[in-house]
N, C-alpha and C. Protein backbone atom coordinates (compact mmCIF):
# COMPACT_ATOMS: atom_id res chain seq x y z
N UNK A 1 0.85 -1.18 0.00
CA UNK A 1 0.00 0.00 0.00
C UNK A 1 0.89 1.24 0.00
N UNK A 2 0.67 2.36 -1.01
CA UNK A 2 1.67 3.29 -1.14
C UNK A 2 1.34 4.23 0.34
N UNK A 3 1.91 5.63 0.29
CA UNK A 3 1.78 6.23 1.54
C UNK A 3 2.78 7.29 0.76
N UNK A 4 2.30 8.49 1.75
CA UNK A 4 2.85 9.94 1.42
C UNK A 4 3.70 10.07 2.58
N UNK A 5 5.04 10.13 2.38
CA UNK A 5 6.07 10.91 3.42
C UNK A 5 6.64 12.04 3.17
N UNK A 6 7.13 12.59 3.66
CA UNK A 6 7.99 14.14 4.08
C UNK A 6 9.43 13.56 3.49
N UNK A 7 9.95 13.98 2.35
CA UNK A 7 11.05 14.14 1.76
C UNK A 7 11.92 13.52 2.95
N UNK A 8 12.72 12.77 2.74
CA UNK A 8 13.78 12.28 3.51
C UNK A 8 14.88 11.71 3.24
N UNK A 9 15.91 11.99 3.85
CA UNK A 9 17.45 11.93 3.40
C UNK A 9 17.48 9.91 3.58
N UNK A 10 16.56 9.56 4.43
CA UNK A 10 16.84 8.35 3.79
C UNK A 10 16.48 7.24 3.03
N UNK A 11 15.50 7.98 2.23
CA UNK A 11 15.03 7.62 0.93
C UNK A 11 16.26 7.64 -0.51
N UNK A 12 17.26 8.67 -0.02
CA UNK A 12 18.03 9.30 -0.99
C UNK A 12 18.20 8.25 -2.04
N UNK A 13 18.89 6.95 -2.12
CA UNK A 13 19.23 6.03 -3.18
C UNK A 13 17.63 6.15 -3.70
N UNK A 14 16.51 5.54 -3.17
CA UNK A 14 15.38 5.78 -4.12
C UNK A 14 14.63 6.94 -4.79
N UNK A 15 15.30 8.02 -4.18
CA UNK A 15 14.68 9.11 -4.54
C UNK A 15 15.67 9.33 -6.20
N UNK A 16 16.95 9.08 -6.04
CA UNK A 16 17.82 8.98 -7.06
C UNK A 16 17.42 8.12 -8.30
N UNK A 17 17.26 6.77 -7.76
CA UNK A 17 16.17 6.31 -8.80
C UNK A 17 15.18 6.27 -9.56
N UNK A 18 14.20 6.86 -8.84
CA UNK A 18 12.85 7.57 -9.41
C UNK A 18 13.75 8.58 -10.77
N UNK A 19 14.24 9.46 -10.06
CA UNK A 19 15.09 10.44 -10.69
C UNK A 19 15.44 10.00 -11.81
N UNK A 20 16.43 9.12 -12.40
CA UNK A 20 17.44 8.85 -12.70
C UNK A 20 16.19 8.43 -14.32
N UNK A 21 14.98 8.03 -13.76
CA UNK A 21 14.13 6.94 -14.74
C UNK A 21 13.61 8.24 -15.79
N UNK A 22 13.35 9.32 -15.02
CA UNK A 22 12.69 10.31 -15.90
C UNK A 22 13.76 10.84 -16.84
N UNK A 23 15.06 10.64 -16.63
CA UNK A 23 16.23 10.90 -17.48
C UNK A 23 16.48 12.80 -17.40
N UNK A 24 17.51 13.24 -18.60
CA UNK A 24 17.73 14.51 -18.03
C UNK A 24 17.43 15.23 -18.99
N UNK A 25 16.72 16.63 -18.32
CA UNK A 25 16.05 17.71 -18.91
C UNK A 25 14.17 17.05 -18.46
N UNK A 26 13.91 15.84 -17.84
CA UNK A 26 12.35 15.72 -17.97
C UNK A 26 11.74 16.17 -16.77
N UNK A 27 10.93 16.72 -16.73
CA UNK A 27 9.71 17.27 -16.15
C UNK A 27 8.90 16.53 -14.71
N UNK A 28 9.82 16.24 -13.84
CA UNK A 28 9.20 15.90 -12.37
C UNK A 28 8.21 16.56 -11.17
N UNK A 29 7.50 17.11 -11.82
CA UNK A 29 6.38 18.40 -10.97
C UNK A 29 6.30 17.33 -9.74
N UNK A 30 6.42 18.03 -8.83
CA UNK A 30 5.72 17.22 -7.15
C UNK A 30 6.60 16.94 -6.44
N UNK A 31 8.23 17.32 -7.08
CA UNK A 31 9.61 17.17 -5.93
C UNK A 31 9.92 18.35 -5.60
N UNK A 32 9.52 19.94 -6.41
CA UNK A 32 9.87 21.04 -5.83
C UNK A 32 11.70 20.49 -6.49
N UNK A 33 12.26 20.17 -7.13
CA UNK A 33 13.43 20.27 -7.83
C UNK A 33 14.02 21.65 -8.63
N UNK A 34 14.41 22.29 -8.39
CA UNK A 34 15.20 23.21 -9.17
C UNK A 34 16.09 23.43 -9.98
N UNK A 35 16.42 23.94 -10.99
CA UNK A 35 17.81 23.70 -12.04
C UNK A 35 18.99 23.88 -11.43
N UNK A 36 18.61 25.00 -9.98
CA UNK A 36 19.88 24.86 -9.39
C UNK A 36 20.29 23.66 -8.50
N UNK A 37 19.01 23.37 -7.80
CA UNK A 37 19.53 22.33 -6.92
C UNK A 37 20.36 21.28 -7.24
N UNK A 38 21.53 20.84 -6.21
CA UNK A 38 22.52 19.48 -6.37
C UNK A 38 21.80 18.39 -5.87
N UNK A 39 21.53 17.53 -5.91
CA UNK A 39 21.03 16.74 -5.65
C UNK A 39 21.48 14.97 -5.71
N UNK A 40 23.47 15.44 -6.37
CA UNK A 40 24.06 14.12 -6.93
C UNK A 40 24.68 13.75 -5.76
N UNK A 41 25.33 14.52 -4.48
CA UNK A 41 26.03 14.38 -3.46
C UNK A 41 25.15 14.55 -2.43
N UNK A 42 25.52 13.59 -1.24
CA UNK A 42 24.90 13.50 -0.01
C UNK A 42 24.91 14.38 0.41
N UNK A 43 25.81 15.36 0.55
CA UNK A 43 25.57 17.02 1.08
C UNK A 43 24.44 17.56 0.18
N UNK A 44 24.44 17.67 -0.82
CA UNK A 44 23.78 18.44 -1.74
C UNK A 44 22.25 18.29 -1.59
N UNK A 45 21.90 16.58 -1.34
CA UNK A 45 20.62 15.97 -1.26
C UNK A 45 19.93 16.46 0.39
N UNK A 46 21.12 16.22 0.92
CA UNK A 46 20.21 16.84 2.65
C UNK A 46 19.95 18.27 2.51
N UNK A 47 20.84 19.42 1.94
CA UNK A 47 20.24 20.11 1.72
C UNK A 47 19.14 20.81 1.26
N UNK A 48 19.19 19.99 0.09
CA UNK A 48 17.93 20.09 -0.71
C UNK A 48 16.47 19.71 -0.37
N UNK A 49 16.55 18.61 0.89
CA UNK A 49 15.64 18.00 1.41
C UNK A 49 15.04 19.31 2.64
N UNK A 50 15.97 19.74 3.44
CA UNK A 50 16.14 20.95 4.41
C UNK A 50 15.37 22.26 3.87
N UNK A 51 15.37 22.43 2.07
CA UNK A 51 15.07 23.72 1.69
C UNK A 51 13.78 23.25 1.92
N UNK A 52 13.02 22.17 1.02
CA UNK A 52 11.68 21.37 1.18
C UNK A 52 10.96 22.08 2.52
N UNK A 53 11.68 20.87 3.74
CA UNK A 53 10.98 21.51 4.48
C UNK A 53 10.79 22.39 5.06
N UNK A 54 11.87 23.35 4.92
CA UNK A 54 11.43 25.10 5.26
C UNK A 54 10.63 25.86 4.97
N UNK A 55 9.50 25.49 3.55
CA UNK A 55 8.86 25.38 2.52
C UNK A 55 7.52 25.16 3.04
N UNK A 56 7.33 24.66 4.32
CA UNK A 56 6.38 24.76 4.25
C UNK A 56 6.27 25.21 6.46
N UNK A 57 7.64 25.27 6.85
CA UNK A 57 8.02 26.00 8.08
C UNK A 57 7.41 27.32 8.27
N UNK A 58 7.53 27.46 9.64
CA UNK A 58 6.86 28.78 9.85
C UNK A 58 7.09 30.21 9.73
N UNK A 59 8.37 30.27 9.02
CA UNK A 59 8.81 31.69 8.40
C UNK A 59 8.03 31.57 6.71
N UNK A 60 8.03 30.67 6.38
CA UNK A 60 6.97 30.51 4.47
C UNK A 60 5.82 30.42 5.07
N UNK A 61 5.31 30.38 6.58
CA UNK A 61 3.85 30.27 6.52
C UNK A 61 3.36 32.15 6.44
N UNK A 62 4.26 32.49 7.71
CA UNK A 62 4.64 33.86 8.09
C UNK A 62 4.28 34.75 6.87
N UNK A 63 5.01 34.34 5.94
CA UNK A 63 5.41 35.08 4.20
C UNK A 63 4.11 35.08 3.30
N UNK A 64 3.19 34.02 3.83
CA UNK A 64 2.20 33.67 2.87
C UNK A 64 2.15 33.22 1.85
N UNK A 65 3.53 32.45 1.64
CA UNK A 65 3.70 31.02 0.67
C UNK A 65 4.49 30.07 1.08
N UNK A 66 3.82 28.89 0.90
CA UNK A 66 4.11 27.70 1.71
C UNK A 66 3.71 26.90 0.69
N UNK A 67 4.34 25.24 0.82
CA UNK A 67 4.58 24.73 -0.30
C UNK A 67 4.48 23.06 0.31
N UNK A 68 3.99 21.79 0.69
CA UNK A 68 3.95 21.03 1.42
C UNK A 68 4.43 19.56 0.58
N UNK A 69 5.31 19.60 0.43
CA UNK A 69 5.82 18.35 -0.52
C UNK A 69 5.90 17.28 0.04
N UNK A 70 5.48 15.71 -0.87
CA UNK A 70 5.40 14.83 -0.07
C UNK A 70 5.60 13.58 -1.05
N UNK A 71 6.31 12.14 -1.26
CA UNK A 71 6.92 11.51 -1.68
C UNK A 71 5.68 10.18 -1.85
N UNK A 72 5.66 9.66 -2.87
CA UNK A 72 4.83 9.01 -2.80
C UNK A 72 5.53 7.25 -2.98
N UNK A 73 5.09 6.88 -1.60
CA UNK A 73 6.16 5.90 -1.42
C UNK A 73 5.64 4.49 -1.00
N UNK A 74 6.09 3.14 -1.54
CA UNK A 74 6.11 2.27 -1.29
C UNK A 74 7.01 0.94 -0.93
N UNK A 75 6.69 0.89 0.13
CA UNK A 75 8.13 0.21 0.69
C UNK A 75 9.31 1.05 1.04
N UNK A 76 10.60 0.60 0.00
CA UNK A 76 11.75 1.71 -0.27
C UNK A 76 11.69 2.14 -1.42
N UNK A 77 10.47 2.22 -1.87
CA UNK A 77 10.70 2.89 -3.68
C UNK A 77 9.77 3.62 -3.67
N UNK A 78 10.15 4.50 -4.82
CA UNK A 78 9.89 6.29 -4.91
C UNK A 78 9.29 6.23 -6.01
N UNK A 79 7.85 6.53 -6.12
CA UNK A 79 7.10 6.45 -7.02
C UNK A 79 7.05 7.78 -7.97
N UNK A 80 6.67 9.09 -6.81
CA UNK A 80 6.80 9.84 -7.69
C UNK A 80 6.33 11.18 -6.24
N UNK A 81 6.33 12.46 -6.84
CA UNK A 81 6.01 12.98 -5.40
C UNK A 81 4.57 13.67 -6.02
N UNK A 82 4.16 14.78 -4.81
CA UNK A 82 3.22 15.46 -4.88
C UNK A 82 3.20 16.82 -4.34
N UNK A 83 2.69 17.76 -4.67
CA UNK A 83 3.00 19.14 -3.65
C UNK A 83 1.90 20.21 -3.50
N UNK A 84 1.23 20.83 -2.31
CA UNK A 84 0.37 21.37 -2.28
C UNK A 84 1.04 22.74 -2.12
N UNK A 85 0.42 23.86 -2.96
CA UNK A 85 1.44 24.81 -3.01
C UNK A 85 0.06 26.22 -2.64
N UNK A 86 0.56 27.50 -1.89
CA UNK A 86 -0.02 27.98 -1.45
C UNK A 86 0.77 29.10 -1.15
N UNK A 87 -0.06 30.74 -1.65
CA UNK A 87 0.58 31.67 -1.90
C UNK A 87 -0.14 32.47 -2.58
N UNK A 88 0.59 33.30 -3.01
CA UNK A 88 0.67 34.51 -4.03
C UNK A 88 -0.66 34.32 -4.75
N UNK A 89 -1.60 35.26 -5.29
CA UNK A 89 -2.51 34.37 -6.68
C UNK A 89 -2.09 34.13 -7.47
N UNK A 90 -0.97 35.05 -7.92
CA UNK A 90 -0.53 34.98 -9.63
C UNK A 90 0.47 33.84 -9.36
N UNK A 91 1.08 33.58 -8.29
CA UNK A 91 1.85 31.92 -8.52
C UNK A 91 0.55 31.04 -8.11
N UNK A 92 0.17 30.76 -7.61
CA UNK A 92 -0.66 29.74 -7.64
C UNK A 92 -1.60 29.74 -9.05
N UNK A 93 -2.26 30.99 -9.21
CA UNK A 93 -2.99 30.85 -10.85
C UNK A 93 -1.74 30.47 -11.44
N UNK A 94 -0.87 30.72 -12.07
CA UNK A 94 0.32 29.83 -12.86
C UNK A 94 0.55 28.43 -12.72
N UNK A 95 0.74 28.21 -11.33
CA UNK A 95 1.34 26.55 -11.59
C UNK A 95 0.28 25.81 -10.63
N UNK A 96 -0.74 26.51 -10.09
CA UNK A 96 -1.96 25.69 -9.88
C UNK A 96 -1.43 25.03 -7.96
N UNK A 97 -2.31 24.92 -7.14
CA UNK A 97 -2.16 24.45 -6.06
C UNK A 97 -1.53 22.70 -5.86
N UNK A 98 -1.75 22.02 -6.36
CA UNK A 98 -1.27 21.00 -6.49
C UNK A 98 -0.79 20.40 -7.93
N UNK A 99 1.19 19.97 -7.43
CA UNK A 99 1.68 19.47 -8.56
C UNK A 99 1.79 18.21 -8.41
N UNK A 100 1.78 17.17 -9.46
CA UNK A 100 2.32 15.85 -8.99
C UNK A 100 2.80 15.03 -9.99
N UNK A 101 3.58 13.94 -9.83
CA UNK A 101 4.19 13.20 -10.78
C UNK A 101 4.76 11.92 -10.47
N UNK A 102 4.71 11.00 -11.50
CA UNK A 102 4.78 9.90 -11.18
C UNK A 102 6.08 9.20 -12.16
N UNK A 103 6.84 8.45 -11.89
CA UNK A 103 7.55 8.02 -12.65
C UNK A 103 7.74 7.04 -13.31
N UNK A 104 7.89 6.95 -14.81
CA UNK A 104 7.17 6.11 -16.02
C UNK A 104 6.81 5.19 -15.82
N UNK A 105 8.05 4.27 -14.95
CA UNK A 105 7.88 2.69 -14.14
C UNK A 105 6.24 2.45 -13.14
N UNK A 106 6.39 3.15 -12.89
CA UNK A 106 4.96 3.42 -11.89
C UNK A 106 4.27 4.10 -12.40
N UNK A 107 3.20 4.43 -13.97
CA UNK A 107 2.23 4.92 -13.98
C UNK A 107 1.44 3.74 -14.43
N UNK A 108 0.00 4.01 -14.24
CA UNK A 108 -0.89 3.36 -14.91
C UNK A 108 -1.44 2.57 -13.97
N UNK A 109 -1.12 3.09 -12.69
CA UNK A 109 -1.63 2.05 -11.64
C UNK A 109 -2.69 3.10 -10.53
N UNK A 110 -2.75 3.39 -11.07
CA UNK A 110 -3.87 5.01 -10.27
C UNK A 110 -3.23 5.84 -8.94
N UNK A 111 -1.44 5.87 -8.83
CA UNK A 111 -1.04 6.71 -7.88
C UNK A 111 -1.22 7.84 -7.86
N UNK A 112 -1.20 8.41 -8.92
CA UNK A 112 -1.57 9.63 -9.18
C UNK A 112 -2.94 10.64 -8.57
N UNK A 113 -3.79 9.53 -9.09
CA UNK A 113 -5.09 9.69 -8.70
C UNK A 113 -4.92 9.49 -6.83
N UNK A 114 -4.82 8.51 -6.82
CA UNK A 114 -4.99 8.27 -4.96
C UNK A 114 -4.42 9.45 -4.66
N UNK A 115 -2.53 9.66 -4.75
CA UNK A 115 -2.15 11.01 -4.44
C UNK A 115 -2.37 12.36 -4.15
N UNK A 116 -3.37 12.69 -5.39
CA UNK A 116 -4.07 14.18 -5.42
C UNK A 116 -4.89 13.91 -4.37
N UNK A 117 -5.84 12.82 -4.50
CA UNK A 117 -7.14 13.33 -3.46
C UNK A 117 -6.48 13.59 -2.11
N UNK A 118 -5.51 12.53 -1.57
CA UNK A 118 -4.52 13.03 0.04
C UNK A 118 -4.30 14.30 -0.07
N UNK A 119 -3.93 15.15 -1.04
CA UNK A 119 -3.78 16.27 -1.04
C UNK A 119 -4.65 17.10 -0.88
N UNK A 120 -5.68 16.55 -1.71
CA UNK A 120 -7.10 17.41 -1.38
C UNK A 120 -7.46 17.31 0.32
N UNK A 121 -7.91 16.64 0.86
CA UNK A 121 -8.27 15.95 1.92
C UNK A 121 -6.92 16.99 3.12
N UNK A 122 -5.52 17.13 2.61
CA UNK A 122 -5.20 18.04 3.09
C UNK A 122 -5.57 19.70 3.04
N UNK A 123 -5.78 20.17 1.92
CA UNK A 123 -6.22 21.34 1.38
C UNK A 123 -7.24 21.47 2.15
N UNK A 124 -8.20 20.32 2.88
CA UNK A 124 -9.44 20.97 3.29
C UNK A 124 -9.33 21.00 4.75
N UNK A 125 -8.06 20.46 5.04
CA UNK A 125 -8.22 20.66 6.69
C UNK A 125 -7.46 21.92 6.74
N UNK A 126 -6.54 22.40 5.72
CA UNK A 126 -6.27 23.67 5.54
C UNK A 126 -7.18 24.76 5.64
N UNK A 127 -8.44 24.62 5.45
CA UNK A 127 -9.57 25.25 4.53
C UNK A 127 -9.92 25.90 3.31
N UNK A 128 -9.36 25.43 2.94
CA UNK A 128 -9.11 25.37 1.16
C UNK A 128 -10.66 25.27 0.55
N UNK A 129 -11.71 25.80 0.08
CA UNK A 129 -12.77 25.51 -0.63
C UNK A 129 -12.87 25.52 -1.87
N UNK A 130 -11.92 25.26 -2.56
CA UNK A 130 -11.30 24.71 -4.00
C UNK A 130 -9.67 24.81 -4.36
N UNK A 131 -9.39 24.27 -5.20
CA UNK A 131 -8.36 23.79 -5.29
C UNK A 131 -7.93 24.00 -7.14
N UNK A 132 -7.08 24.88 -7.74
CA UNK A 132 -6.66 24.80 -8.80
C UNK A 132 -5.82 23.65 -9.43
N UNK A 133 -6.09 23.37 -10.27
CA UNK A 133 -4.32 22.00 -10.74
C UNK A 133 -4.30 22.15 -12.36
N UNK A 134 -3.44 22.43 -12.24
CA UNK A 134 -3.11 22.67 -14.01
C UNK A 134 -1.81 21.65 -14.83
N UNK A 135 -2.52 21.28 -15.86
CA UNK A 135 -1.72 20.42 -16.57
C UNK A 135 -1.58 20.66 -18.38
N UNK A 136 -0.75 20.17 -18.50
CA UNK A 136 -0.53 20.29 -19.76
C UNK A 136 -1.35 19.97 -20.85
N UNK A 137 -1.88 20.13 -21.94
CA UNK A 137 -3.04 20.27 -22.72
C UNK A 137 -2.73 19.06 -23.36
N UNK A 138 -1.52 18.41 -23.82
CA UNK A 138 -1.29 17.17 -24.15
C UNK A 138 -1.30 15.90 -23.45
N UNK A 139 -1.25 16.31 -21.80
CA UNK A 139 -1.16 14.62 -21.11
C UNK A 139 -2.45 14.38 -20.74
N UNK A 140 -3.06 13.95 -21.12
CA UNK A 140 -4.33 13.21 -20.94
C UNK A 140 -4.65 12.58 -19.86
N UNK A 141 -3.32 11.39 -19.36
CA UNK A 141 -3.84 11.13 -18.35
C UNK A 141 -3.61 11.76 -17.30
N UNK A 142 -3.29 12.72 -17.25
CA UNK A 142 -3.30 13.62 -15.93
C UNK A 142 -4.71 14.55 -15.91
N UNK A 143 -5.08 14.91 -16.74
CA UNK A 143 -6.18 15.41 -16.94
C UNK A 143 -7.40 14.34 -16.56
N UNK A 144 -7.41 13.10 -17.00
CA UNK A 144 -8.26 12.06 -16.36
C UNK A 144 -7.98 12.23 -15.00
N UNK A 145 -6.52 11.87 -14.39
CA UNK A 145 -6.68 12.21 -13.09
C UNK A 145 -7.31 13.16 -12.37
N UNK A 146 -7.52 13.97 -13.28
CA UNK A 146 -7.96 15.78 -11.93
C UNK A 146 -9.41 14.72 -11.86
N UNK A 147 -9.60 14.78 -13.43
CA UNK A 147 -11.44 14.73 -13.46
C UNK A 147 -11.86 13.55 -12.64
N UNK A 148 -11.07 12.02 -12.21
CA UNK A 148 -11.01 11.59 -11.13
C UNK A 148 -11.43 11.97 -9.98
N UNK A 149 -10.74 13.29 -9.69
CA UNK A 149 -11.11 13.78 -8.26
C UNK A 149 -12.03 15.19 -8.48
N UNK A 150 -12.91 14.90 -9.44
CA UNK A 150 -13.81 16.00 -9.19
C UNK A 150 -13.92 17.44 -10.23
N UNK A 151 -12.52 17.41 -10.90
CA UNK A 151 -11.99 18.47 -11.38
C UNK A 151 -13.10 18.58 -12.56
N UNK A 152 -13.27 20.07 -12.94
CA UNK A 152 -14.11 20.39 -13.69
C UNK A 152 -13.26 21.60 -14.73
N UNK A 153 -13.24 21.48 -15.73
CA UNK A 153 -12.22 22.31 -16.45
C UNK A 153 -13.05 23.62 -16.67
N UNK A 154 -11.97 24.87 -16.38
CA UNK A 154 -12.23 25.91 -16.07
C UNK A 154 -12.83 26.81 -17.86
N UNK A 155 -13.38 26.98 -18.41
CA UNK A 155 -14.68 27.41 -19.32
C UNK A 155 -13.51 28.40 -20.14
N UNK A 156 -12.42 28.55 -19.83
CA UNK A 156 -12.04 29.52 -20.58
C UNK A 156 -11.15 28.50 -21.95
N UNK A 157 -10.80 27.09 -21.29
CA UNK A 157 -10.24 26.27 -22.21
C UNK A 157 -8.74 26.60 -21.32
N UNK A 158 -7.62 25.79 -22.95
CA UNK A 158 -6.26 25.75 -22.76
C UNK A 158 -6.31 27.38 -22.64
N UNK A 159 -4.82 27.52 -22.34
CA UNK A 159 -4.13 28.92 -21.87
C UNK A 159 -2.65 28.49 -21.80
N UNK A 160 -1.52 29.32 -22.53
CA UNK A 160 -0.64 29.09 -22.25
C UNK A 160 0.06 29.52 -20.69
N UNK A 161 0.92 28.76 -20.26
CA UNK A 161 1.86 28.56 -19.25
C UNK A 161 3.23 28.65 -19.78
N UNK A 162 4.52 29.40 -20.19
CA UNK A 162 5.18 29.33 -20.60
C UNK A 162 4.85 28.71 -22.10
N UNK A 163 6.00 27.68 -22.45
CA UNK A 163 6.06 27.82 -23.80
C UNK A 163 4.54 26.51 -24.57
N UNK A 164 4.05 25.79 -23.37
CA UNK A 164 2.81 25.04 -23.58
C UNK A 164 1.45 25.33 -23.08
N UNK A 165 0.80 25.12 -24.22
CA UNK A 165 -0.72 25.27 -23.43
C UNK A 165 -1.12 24.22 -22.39
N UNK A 166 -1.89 24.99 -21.95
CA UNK A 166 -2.30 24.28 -20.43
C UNK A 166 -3.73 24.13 -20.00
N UNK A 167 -4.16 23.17 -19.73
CA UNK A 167 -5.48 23.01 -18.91
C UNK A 167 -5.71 23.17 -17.57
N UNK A 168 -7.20 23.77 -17.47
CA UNK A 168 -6.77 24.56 -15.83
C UNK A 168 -8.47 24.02 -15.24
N UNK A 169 -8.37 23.50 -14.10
CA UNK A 169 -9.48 22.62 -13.39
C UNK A 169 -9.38 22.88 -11.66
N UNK A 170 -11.02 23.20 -12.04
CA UNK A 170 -11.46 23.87 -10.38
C UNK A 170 -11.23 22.65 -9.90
N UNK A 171 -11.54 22.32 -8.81
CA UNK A 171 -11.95 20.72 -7.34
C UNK A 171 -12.81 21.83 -6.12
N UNK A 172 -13.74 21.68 -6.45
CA UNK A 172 -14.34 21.94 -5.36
C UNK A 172 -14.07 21.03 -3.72
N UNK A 173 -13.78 21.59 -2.87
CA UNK A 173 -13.78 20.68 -1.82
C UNK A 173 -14.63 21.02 -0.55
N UNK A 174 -14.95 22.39 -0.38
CA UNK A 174 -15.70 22.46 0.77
C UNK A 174 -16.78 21.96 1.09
């Protein structure tokens, strides 16, 4: 049975793995990864794990963006993560309150789907009474996933997000 944990340094070999499957330059939404971050050295990885959870600590709550990342895990293997993100409007209208991703080895088995709703289910003890998630106008099954949990696509259609159009879906939760 999978399960959501808090980024941890001793996941690192599986977290590397997951990693390693999406190959380089691909698109992992739900680790909070950066172009800068190191992530090849054990120093580099605890750090990186440290920024995470500051991310969603009480100086980013303070700030009014906070970011709650969480690993979607089975056993010792790293499926893929998830992240409830919270803030700004114009960042959240951009990259949408919850990101998530799964890695190639592990799709098609509905983590994705289970994933978001934990997130939702968090969002509402937050008090969250909807929830944005935006995805790319080409992946389909991520878009099945929102509509999975409720998602209803927002009337205006695609919209670009940088250099791809994007689909953008309410979740009502209250």
């Amino acid at each position: 049975m999978p399960e959501l944990v808090a980024p941890t340094v001793r996941l690192r070999s599986a977290w590397l793995e997951a990693h390693d499957e999406w190959g380089p330059g691909r698109h992992e939404d739900g680790f909070g990864l950066g172009p800068s971050d190191e992530v090849g050295s054990p120093d580099g990885f605890a750090a990186w794990v440290t920024s995470l959870a500051e991310q969603s600590g009480p100086e980013a709550v303070a700030a009014g963006r906070t970011c709650t990342y969480r690993w979607i895990v089975e056993g010792d293997r790293v499926h893929g993560g998830v992240a409830l993100r919270l803030g700004p409007d114009d960042y959240v209208l951009r990259f949408g309150h919850v990101g998530y991703g799964i890695r190639p080895s592990s799709r098609r088995r509905g983590l994705a789907t289970w994933a978001l709703g934990r997130m939702l289910d968090e969002a509402r003890r937050l008090g969250l009474e909807h929830v944005l998630v935006v995805c790319e106008a080409s992946n389909t099954a991520s878009a099945l996933t929102i509509e999975r949990n409720g998602g209803a696509l927002e009337p205006a259609g695609p919209r670009e997000a940088g250099a791809d159009a994007v689909l953008r879906y309410r979740i009502t939760i209250a």
